[in-house]
C-alpha atoms as a PDB file:
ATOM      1  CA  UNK A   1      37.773 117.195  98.089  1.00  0.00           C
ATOM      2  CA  UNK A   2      38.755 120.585  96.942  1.00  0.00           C
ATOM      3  CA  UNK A   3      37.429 121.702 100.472  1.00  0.00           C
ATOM      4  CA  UNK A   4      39.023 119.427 102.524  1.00  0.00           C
ATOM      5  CA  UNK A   5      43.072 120.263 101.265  1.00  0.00           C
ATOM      6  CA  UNK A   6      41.836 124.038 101.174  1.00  0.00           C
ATOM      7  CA  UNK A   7      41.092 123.581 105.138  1.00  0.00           C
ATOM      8  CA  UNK A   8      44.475 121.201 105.408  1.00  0.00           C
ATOM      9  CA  UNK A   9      46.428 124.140 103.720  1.00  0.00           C
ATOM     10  CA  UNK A  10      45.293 126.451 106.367  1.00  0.00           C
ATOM     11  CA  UNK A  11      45.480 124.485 109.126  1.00  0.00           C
ATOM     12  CA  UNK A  12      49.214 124.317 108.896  1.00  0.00           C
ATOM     13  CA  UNK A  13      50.778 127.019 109.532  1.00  0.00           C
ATOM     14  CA  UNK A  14      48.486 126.746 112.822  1.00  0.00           C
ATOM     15  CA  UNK A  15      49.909 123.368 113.664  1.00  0.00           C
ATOM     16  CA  UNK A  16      53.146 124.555 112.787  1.00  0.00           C
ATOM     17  CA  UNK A  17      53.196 127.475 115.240  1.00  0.00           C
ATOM     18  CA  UNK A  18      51.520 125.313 118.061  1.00  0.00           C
ATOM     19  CA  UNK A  19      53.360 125.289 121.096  1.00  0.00           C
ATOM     20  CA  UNK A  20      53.135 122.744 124.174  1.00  0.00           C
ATOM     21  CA  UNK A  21      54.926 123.676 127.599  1.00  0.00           C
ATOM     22  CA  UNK A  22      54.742 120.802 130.191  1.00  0.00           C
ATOM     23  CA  UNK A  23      56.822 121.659 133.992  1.00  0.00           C
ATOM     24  CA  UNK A  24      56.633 121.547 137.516  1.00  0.00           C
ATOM     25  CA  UNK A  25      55.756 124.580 139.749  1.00  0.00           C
ATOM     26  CA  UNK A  26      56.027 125.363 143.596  1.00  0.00           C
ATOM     27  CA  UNK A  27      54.034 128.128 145.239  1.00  0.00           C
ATOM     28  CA  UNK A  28      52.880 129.449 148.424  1.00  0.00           C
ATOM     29  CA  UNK A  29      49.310 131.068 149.651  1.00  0.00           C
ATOM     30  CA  UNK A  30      50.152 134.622 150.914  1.00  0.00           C
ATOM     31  CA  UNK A  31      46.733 134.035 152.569  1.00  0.00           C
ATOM     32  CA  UNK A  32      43.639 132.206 153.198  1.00  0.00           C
ATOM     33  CA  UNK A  33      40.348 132.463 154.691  1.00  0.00           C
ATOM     34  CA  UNK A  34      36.698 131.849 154.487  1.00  0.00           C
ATOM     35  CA  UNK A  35      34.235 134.733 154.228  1.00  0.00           C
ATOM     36  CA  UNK A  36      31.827 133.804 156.866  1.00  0.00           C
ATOM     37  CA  UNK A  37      27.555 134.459 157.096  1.00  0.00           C
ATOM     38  CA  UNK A  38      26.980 135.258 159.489  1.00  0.00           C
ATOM     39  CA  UNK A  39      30.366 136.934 160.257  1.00  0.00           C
ATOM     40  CA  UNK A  40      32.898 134.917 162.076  1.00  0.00           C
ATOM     41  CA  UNK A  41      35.414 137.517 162.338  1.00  0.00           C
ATOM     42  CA  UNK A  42      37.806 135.185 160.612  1.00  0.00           C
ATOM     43  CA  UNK A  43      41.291 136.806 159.896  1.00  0.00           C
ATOM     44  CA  UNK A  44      43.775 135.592 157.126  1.00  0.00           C
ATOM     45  CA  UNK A  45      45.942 131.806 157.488  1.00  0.00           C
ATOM     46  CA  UNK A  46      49.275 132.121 156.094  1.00  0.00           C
ATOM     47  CA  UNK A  47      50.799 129.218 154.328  1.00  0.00           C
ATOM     48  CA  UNK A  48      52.759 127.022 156.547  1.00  0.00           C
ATOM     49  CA  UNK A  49      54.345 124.861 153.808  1.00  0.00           C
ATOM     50  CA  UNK A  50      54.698 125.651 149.977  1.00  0.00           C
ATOM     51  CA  UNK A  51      52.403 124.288 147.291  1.00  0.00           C
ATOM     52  CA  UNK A  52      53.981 122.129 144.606  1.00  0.00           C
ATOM     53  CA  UNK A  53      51.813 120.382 141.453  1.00  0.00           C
ATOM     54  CA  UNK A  54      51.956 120.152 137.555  1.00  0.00           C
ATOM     55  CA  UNK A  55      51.886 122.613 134.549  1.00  0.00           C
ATOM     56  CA  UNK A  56      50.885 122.181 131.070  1.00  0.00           C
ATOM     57  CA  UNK A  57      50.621 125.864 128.890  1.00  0.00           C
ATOM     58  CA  UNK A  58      48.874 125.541 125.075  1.00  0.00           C
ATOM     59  CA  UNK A  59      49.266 128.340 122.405  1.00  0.00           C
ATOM     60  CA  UNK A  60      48.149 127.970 118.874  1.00  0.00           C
ATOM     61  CA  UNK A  61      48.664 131.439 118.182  1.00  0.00           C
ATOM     62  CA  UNK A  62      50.197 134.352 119.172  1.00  0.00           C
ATOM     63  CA  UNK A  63      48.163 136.403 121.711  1.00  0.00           C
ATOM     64  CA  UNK A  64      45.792 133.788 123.521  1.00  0.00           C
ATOM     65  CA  UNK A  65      45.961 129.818 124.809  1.00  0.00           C
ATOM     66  CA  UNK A  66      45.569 127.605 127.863  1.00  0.00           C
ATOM     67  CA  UNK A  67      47.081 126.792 130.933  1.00  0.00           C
ATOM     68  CA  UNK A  68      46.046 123.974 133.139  1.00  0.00           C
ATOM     69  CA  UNK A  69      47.604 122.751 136.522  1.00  0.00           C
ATOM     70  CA  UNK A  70      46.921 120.109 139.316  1.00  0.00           C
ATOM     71  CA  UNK A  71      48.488 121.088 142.286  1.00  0.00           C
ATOM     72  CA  UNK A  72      48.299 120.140 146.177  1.00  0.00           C
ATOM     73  CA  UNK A  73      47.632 123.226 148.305  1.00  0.00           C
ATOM     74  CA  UNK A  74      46.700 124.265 151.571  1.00  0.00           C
ATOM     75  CA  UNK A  75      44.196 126.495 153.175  1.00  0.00           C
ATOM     76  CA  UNK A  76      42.785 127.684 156.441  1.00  0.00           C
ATOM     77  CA  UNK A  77      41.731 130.095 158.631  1.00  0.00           C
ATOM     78  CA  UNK A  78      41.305 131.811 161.931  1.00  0.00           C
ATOM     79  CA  UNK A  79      38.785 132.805 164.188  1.00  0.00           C
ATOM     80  CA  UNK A  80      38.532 134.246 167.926  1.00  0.00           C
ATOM     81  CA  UNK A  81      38.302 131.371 170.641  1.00  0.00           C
ATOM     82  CA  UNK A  82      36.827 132.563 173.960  1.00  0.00           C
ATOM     83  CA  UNK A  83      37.869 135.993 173.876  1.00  0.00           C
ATOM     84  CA  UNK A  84      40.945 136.110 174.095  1.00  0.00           C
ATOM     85  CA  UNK A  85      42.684 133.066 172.163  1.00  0.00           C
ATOM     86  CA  UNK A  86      42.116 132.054 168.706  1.00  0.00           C
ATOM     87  CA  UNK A  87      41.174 128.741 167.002  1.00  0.00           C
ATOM     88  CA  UNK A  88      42.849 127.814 163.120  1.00  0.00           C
ATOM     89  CA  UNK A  89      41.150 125.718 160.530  1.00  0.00           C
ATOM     90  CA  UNK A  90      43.696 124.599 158.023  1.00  0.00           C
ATOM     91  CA  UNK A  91      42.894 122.471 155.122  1.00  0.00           C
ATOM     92  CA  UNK A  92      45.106 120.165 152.227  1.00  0.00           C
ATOM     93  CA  UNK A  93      43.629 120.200 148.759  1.00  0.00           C
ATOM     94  CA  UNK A  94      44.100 118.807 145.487  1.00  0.00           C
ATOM     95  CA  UNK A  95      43.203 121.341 143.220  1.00  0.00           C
ATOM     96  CA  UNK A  96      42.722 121.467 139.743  1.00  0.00           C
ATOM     97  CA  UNK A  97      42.617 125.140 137.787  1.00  0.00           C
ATOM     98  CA  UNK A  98      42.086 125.864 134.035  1.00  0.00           C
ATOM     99  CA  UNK A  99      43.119 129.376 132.238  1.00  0.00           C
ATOM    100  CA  UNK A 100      42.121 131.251 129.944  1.00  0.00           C
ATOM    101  CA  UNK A 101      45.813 133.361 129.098  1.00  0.00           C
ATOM    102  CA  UNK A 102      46.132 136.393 127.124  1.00  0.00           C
ATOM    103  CA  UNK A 103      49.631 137.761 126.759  1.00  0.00           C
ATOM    104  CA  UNK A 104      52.330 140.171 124.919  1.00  0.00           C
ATOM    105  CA  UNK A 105      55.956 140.543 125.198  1.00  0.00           C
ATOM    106  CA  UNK A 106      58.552 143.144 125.591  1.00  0.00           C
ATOM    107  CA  UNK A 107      62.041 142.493 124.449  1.00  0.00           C
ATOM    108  CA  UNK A 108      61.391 138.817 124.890  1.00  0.00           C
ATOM    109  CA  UNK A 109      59.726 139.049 128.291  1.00  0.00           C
ATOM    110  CA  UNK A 110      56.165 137.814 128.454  1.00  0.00           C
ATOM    111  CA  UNK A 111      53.530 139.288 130.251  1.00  0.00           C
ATOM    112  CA  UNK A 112      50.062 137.122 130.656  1.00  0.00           C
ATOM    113  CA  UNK A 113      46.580 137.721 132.492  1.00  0.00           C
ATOM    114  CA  UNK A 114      44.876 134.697 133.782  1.00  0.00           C
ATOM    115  CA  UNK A 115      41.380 133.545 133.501  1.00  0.00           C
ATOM    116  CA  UNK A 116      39.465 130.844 134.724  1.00  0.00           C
ATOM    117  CA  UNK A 117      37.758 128.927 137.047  1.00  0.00           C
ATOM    118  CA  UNK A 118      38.937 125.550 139.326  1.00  0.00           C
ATOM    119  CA  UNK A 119      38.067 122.582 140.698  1.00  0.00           C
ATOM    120  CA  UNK A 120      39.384 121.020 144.342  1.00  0.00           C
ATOM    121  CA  UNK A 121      38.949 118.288 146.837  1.00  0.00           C
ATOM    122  CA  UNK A 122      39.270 118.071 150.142  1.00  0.00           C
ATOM    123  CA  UNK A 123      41.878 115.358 151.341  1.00  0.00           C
ATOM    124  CA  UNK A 124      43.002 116.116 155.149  1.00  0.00           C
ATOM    125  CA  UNK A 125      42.534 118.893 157.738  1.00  0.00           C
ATOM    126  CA  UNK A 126      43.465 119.891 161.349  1.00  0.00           C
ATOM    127  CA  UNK A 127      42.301 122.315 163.792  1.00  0.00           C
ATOM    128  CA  UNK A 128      43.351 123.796 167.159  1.00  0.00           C
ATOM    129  CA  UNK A 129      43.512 126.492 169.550  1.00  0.00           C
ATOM    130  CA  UNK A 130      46.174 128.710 171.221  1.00  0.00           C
ATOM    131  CA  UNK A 131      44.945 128.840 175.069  1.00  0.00           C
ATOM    132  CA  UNK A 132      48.081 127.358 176.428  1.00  0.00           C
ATOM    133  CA  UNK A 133      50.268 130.156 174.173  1.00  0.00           C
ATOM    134  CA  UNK A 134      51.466 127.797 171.569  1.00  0.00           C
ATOM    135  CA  UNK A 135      48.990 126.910 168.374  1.00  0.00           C
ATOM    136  CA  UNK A 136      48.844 122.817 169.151  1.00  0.00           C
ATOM    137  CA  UNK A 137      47.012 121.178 165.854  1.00  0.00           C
ATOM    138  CA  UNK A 138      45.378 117.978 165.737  1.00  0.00           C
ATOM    139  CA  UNK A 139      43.717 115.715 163.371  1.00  0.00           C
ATOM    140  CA  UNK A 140      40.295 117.221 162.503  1.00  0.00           C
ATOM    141  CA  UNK A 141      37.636 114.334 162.180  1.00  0.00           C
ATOM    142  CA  UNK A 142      35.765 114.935 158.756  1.00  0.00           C
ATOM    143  CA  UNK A 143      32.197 114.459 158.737  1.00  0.00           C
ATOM    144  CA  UNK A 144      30.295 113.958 155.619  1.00  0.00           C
ATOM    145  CA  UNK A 145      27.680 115.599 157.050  1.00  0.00           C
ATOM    146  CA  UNK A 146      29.213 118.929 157.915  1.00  0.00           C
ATOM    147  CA  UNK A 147      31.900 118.855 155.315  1.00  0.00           C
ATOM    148  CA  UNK A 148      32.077 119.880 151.976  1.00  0.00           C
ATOM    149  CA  UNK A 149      35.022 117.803 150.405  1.00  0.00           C
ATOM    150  CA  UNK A 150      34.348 119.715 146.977  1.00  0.00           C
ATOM    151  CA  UNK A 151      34.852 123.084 146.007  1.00  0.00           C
ATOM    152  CA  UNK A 152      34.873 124.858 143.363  1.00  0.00           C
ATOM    153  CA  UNK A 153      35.237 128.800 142.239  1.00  0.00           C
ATOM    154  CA  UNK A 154      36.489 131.676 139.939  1.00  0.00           C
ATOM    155  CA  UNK A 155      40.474 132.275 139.838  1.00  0.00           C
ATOM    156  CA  UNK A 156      42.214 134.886 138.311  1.00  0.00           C
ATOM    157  CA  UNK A 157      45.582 136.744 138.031  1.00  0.00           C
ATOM    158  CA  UNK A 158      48.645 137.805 136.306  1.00  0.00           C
ATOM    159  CA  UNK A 159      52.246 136.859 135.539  1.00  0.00           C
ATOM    160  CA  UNK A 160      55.704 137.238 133.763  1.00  0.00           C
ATOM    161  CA  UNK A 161      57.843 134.157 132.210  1.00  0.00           C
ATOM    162  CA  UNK A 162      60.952 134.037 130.033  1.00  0.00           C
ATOM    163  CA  UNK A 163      62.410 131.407 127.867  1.00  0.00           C
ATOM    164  CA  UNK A 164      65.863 130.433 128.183  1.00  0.00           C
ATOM    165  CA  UNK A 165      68.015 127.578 126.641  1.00  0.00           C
ATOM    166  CA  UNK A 166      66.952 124.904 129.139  1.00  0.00           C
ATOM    167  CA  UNK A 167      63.226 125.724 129.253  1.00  0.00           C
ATOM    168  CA  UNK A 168      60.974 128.691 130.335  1.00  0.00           C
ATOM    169  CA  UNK A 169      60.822 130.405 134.142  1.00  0.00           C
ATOM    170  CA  UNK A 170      57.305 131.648 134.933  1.00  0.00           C
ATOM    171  CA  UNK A 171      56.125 133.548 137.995  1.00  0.00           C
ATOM    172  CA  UNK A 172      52.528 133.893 138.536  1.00  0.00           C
ATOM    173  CA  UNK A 173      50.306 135.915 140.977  1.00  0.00           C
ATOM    174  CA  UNK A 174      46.178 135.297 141.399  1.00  0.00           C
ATOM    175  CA  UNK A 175      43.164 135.205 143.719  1.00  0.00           C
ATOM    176  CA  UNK A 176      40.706 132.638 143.878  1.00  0.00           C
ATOM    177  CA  UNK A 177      36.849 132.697 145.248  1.00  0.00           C
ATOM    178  CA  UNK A 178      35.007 129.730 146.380  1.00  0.00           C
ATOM    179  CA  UNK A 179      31.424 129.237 145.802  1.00  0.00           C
ATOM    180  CA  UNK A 180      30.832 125.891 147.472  1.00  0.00           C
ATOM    181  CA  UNK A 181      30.767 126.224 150.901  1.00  0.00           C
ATOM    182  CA  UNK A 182      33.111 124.387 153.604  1.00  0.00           C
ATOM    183  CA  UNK A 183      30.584 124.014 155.996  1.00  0.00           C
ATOM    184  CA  UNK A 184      27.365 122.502 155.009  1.00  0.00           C
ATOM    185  CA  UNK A 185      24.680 124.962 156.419  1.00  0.00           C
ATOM    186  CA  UNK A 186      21.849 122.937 157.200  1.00  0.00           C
ATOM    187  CA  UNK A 187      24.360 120.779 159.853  1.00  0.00           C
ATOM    188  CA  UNK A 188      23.248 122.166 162.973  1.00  0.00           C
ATOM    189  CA  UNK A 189      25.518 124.915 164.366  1.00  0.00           C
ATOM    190  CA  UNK A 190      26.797 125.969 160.894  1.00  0.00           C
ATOM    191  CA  UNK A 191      27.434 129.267 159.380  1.00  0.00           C
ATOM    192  CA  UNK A 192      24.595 130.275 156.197  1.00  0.00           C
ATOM    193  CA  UNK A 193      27.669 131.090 153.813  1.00  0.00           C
ATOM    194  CA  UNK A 194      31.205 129.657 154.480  1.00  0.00           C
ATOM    195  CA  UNK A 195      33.349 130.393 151.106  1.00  0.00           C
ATOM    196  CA  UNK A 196      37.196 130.446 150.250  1.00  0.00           C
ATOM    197  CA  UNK A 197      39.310 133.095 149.558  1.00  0.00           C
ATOM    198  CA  UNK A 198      42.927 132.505 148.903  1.00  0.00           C
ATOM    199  CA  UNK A 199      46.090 134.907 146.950  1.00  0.00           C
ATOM    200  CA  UNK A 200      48.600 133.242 146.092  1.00  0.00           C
ATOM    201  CA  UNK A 201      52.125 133.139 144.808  1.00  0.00           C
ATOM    202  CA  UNK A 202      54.152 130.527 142.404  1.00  0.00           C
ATOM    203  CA  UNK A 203      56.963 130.206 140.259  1.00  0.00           C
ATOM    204  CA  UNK A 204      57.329 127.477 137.730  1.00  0.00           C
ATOM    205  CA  UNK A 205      59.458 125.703 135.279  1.00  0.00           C
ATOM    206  CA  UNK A 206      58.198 124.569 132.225  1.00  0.00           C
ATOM    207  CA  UNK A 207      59.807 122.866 128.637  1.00  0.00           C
ATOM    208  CA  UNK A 208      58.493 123.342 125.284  1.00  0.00           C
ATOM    209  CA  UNK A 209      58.085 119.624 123.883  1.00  0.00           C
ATOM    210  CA  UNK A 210      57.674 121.694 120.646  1.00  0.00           C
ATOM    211  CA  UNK A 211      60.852 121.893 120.307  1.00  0.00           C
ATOM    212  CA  UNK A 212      61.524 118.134 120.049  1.00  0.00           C
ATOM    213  CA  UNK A 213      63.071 116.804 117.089  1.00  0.00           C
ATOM    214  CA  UNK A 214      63.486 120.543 115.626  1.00  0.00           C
ATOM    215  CA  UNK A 215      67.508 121.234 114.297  1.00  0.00           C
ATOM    216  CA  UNK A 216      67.096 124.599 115.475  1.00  0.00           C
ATOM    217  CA  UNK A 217      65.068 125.973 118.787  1.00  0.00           C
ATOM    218  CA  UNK A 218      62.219 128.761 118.603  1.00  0.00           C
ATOM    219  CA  UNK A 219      61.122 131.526 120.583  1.00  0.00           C
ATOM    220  CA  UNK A 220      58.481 131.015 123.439  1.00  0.00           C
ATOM    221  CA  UNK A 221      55.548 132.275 121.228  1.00  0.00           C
ATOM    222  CA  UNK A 222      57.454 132.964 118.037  1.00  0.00           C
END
């Protein structure tokens, strides 16, 4: 018994300090491609539309916590079509990435490094080519036996975010590598390796539901 309020007694300050940030957040991929075996020559997709999904940030003490996301993104590529035109792959995925987050601060500004991996899922794509001059996409057909609709992969970056009155502004920066491939290999006609590299940029807002109910508002990561 003596144990158990010992471990209680401890465990509150933690509890106390705990502090839960749920927002929205937009971004954009600065670029995308797929690292081809044997080499495609594939050159960088930039976004064509922003991203836009979910945050939730979790810190139970002052240096380290989690950040988790689910966000819709999008993807692609391009590679040389007969010589002299080129043909882009671009891809819309639900993605869902989990952090690792160390940080400090600097006269209230917080600076964080992000670690972890994700998860994402393949929902639409479209493909075309430029030979009349103009890039005309259309519908691209998935097949279950050429297409990987899963992927998953390493992701890591770096960011700033400051809290205000109304809730916290965060800008983040990372890089993510597939390891699942897009193309399944043993579909005849398809690359050995076919993995996903994407940077990309995001900004988000976030509130800190810790502060509910309190008389008095704290500090991001007082």
């Amino acid at each position: 018994m003596k144990k158990a309020i010992i471990t209680i007694l401890l465990l509150i300050p933690t509890l106390c300090w705990s502090q839960i940030y749920i927002g929205i957040k937009s971004g954009y991929s600065l670029f995308s491609s797929i690292s081809f075996k044997p080499d495609l020559k594939a050159t960088a997709f930039p976004g064509k539309r922003p991203d836009f999904g979910l945050i939730l940030k979790y810190y139970d003490n002052k240096w380290v916590g989690f950040q988790g996301e689910i966000n819709f993104t999008q993807r692609g590529y391009n590679i040389p079509f007969k010589d002299t035109a080129k043909l882009q792959h671009v891809s819309n995925y639900v993605e869902i990435p989990i952090f690792f987050q160390i940080h400090s601060d600097i006269a209230g500004l917080y600076f964080h490094v992000n670690m972890g991996c994700y998860a994402a899922y393949l929902l639409s794509a479209k493909q075309g080519v430029d030979t009349t001059g103009k890039m005309v996409l259309q519908n691209y057909d998935l097949n279950i036996l050429r297409d990987n609709r899963f992927d998953y992969g390493l992701v890591g970056g770096a960011g700033i975010s400051y809290e205000f009155g109304w809730g916290v502004i965060q800008v983040d920066a990372r890089i993510s590598y597939g390891y699942a491939d897009l193309y399944d290999y043993r579909y005849t006609g398809m690359p050995e390796k076919s993995n996903a590299l994407v940077q990309n940029i995001s900004i988000s807002y976030m509130y800190n539901f810790s502060n509910l109910g309190k008389k008095k508002k704290h500090p991001e990561f007082q």
